[in-house]
Protein backbone atom coordinates (compact mmCIF):
# COMPACT_ATOMS: atom_id res chain seq x y z
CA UNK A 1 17.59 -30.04 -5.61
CA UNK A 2 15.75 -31.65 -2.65
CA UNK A 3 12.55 -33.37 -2.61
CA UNK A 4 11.22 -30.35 -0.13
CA UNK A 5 12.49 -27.41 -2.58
CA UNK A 6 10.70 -29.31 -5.51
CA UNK A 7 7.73 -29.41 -4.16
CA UNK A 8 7.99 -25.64 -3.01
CA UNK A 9 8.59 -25.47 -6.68
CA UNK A 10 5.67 -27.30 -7.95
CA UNK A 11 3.48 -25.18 -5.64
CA UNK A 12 4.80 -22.00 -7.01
CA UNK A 13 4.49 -23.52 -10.71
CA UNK A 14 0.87 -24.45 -10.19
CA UNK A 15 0.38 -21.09 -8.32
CA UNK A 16 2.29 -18.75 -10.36
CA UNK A 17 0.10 -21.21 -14.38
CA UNK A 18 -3.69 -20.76 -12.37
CA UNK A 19 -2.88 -16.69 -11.83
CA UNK A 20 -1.70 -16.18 -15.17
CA UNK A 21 -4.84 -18.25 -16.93
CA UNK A 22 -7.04 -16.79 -14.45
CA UNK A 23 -5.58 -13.48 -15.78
CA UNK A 24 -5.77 -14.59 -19.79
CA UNK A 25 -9.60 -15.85 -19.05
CA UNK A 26 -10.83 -12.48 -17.71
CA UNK A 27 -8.94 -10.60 -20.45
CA UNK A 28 -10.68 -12.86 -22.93
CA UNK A 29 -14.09 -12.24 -21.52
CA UNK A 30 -13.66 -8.04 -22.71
CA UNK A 31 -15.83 -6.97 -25.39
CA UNK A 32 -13.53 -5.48 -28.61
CA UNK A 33 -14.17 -1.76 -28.20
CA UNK A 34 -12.98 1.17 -30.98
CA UNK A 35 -9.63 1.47 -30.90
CA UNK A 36 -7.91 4.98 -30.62
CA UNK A 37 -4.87 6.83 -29.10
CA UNK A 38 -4.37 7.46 -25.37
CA UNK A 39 -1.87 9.61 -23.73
CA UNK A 40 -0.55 9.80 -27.24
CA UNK A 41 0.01 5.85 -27.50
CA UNK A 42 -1.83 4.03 -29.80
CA UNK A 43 -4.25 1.15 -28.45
CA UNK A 44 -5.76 -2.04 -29.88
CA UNK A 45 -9.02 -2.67 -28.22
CA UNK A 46 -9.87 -5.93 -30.94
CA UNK A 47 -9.44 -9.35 -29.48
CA UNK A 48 -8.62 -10.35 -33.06
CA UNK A 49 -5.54 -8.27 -33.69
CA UNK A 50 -4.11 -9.19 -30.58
CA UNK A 51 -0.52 -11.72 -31.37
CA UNK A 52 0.06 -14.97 -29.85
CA UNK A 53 1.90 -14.88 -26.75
CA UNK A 54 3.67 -17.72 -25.14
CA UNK A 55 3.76 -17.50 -21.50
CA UNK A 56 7.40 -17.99 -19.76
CA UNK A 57 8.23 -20.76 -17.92
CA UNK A 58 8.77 -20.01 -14.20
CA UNK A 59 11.71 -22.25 -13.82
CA UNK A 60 13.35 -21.17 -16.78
CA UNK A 61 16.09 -18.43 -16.54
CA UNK A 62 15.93 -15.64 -19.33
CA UNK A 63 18.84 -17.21 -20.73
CA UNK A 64 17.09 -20.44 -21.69
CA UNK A 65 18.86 -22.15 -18.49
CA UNK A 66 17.24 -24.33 -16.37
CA UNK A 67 16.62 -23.64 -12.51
CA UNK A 68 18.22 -26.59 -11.20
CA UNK A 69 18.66 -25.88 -7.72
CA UNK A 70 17.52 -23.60 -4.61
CA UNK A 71 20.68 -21.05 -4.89
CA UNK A 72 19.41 -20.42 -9.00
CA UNK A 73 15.71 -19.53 -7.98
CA UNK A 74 17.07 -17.07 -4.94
CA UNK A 75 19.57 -15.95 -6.72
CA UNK A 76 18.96 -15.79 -9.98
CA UNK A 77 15.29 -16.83 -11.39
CA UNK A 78 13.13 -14.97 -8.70
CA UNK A 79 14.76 -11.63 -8.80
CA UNK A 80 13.98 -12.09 -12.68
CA UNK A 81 10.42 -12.65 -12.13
CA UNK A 82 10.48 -9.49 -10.07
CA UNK A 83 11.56 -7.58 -12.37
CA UNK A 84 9.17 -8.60 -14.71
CA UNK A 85 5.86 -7.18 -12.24
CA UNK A 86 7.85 -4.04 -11.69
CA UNK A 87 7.99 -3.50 -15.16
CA UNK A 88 4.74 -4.41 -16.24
CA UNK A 89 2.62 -4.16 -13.38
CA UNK A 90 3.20 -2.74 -10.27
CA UNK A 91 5.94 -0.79 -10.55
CA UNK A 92 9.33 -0.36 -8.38
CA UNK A 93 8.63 0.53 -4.83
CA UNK A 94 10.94 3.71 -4.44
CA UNK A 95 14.07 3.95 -2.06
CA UNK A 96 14.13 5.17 1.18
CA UNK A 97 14.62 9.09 1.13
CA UNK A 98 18.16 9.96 2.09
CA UNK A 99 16.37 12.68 4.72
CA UNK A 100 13.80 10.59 6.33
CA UNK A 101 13.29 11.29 10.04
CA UNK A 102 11.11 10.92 12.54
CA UNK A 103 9.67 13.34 15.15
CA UNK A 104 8.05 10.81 18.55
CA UNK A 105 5.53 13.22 19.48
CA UNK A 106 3.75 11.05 22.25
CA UNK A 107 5.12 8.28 23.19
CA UNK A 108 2.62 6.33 24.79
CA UNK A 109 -0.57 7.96 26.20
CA UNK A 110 -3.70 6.20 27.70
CA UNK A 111 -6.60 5.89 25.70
CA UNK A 112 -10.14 5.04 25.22
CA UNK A 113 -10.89 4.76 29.28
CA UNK A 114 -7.34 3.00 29.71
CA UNK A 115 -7.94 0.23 26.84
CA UNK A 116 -5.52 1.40 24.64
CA UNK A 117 -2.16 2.88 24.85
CA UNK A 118 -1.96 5.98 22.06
CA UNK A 119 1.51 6.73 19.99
CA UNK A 120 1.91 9.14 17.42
CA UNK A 121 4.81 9.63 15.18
CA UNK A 122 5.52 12.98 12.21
CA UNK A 123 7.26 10.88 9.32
CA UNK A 124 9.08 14.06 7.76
CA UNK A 125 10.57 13.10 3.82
CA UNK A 126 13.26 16.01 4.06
CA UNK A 127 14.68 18.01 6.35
CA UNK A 128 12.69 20.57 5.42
CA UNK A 129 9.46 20.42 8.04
CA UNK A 130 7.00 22.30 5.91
CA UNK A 131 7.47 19.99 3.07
CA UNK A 132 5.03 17.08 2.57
CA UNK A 133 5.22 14.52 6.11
CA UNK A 134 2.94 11.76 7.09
CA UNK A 135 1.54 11.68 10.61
CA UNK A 136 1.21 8.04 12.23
CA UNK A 137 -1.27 7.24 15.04
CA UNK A 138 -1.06 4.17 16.78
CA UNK A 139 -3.26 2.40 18.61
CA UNK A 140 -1.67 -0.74 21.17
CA UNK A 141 -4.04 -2.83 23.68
CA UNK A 142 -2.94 -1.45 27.02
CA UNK A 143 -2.72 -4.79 28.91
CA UNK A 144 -0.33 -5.96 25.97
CA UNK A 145 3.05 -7.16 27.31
CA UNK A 146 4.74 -8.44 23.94
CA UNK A 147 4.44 -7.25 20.57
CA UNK A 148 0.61 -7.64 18.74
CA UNK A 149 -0.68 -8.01 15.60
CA UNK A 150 -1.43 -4.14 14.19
CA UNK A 151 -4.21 -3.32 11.46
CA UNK A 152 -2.79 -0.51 9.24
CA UNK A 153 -5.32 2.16 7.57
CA UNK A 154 -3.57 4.04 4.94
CA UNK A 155 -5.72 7.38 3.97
CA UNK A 156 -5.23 11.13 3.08
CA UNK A 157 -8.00 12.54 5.34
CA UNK A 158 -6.63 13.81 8.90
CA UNK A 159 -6.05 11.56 11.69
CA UNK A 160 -8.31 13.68 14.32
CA UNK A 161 -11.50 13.13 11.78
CA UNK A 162 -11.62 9.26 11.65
CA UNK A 163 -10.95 8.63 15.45
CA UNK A 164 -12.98 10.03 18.35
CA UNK A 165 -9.90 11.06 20.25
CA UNK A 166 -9.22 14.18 21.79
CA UNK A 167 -6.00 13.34 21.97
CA UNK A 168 -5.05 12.87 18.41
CA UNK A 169 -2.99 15.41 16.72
CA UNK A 170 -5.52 18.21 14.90
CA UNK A 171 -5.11 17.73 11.41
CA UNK A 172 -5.13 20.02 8.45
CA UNK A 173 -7.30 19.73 4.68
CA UNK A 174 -7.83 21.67 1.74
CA UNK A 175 -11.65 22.69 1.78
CA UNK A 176 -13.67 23.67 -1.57
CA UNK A 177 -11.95 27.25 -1.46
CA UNK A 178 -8.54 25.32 -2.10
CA UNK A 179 -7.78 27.04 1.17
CA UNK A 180 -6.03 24.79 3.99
CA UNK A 181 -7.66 24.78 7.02
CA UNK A 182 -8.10 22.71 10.47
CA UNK A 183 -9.78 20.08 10.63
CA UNK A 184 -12.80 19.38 12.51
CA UNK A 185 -16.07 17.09 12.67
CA UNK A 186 -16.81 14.23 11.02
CA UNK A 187 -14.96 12.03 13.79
CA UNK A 188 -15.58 8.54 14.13
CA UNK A 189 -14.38 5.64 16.80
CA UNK A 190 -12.42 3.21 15.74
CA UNK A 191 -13.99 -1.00 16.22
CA UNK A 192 -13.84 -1.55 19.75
CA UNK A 193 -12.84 -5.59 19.17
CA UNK A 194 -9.19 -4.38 17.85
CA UNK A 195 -8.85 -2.98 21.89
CA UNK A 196 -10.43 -5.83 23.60
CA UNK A 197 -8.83 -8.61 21.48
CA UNK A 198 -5.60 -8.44 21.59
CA UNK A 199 -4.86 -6.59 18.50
CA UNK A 200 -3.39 -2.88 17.28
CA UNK A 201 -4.29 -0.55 15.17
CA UNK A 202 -2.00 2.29 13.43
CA UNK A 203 -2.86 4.36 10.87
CA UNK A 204 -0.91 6.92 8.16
CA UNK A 205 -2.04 9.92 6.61
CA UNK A 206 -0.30 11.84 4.17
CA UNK A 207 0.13 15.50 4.47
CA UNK A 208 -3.02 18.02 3.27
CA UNK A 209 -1.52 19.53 -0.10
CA UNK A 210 -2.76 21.68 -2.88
CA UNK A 211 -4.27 19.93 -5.77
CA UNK A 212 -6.30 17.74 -3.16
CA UNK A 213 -9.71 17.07 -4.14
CA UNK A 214 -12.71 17.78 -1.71
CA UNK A 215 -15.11 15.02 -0.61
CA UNK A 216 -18.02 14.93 1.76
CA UNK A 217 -18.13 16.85 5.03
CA UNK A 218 -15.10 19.14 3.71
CA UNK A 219 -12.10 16.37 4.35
CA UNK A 220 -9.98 16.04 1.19
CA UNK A 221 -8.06 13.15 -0.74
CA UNK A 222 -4.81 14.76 -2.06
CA UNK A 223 -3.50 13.60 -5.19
CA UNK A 224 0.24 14.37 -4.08
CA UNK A 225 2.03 11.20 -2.24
C-alpha cells in the first residue's frame, strides 16, 4: 500500500474511532429509564444491563483479514462497512423504479424580472399518472453560461405556496376536511442572494395524498413518500 493510501487510511481510522466515541459518550450521558416493550420488542433502558461491546476495527475484513492494500478497502472492506449503516442505521436507499419517467413541463422560462431562468419537471413513479409523482421546480441564474452550484429544498407542501411565482405549477393539499384541494396563499419568495450570486435553487415536493396531516395556513405534510 502507498504512503498516500495510508494516510487516507489513517484519516478515515481517526475519523471513522472520534464518530463512534463521540457516539458511545452521548449514549452514556442517557439517564436509565423503565424498561418496557415497544412495537412488541422488548427494550432495556438500564445502562447497567447493557453487555460489553467491542468496536470493529475499520481495516479489518469480517473475516479477520487484514486490509492490506487499496483494491481490499474498495473492494472488499468499504462495501462491508456499508452494509453495516444500512443495517443498523440508515437503511438501504431503494432502487430506481422500473417506470420512472419524466414529464419537461417548462423548459426554461424567465423569472423574477429576468434574474432567473424557471424549469419545472413531473417525476411520475409508474406509468400510471394519477399515482403518487413529485413535481420539481428549478430555479438557474439567468446570466449563467456553465453549470452552477443548486440548493435543493426537499418538502411535501406545494411548490406554488413557498415561492412567489405566478408561474409555478398550482399545487394540490389535503385540508382539515381530508378533502384535496388547490392550493393557494401562504406564498413566499425565495432569498434573493441564490439569483444574484451565482447559485441555483431547485426544489421537490412529493405528491398531496390521503393520510397527510394538516399544518398552519391549510398546507399539509403527507406521511406517504
Amino acid at each position: 500500500m502507498s504512503d498516500m493510501h495510508l494516510r487516507k487510511h489513517n484519516v478515515l481510522l481517526v475519523t471513522f474511532s472520534a464518530t463512534l466515541l463521540l457516539a458511545c459518550a452521548l449514549q452514556a450521558q442517557v439517564a436509565d429509564g423503565t424498561n418496557g416493550v415497544v412495537a412488541g420488542i422488548p427494550v432495556n433502558y438500564t445502562e447497567a444491563k447493557v453487555g460489553l461491546y467491542e468496536l470493529p476495527d475499520p481495516l479489518t475484513l469480517s473475516d479477520g483479514r487484514k486490509v492490506a492494500d487499496a483494491k481490499t478497502w474498495s473492494e472488499k472492506r468499504r462495501p462491508e462497512i456499508v452494509r453495516l449503516y444500512e443495517q443498523n442505521q440508515f437503511g438501504r436507499s431503494p432502487d430506481r423504479p422500473k417506470d420512472l419517467s419524466f414529464d419537461v413541463f417548462d423548459k426554461g422560462t424567465p423569472a423574477f424580472d429576468g434574474k432567473a431562468i424557471r424549469r419545472q419537471v413531473t417525476i411520475n413513479f409508474s406509468k400510471n399518472k394519477s399515482a403518487p409523482k413529485m413535481d420539481l421546480l428549478i430555479y438557474l441564474p439567468a446570466g449563467a453560461s456553465n453549470r452552477v452550484p443548486l440548493l435543493l429544498n426537499a418538502g411535501f407542501t406545494a411548490n406554488s405556496l413557498i415561492v412567489d411565482d405566478p408561474g409555478v405549477k398550482p399545487g394540490e393539499i389535503w385540508n382539515r376536511e381530508k378533502q384535496r384541494v388547490p392550493a393557494s396563499g401562504g406564498r413566499r419568495p425565495p432569498r434573493p442572494s441564490l439569483r444574484s450570486t451565482g447559485r441555483g435553487m431547485d426544489r421537490l415536493r412529493g405528491s398531496a395524498r390521503r393520510g397527510a396531516r394538516p399544518i398552519r395556513g391549510g398546507a399539509a405534510v403527507s406521511r406517504d413518500r
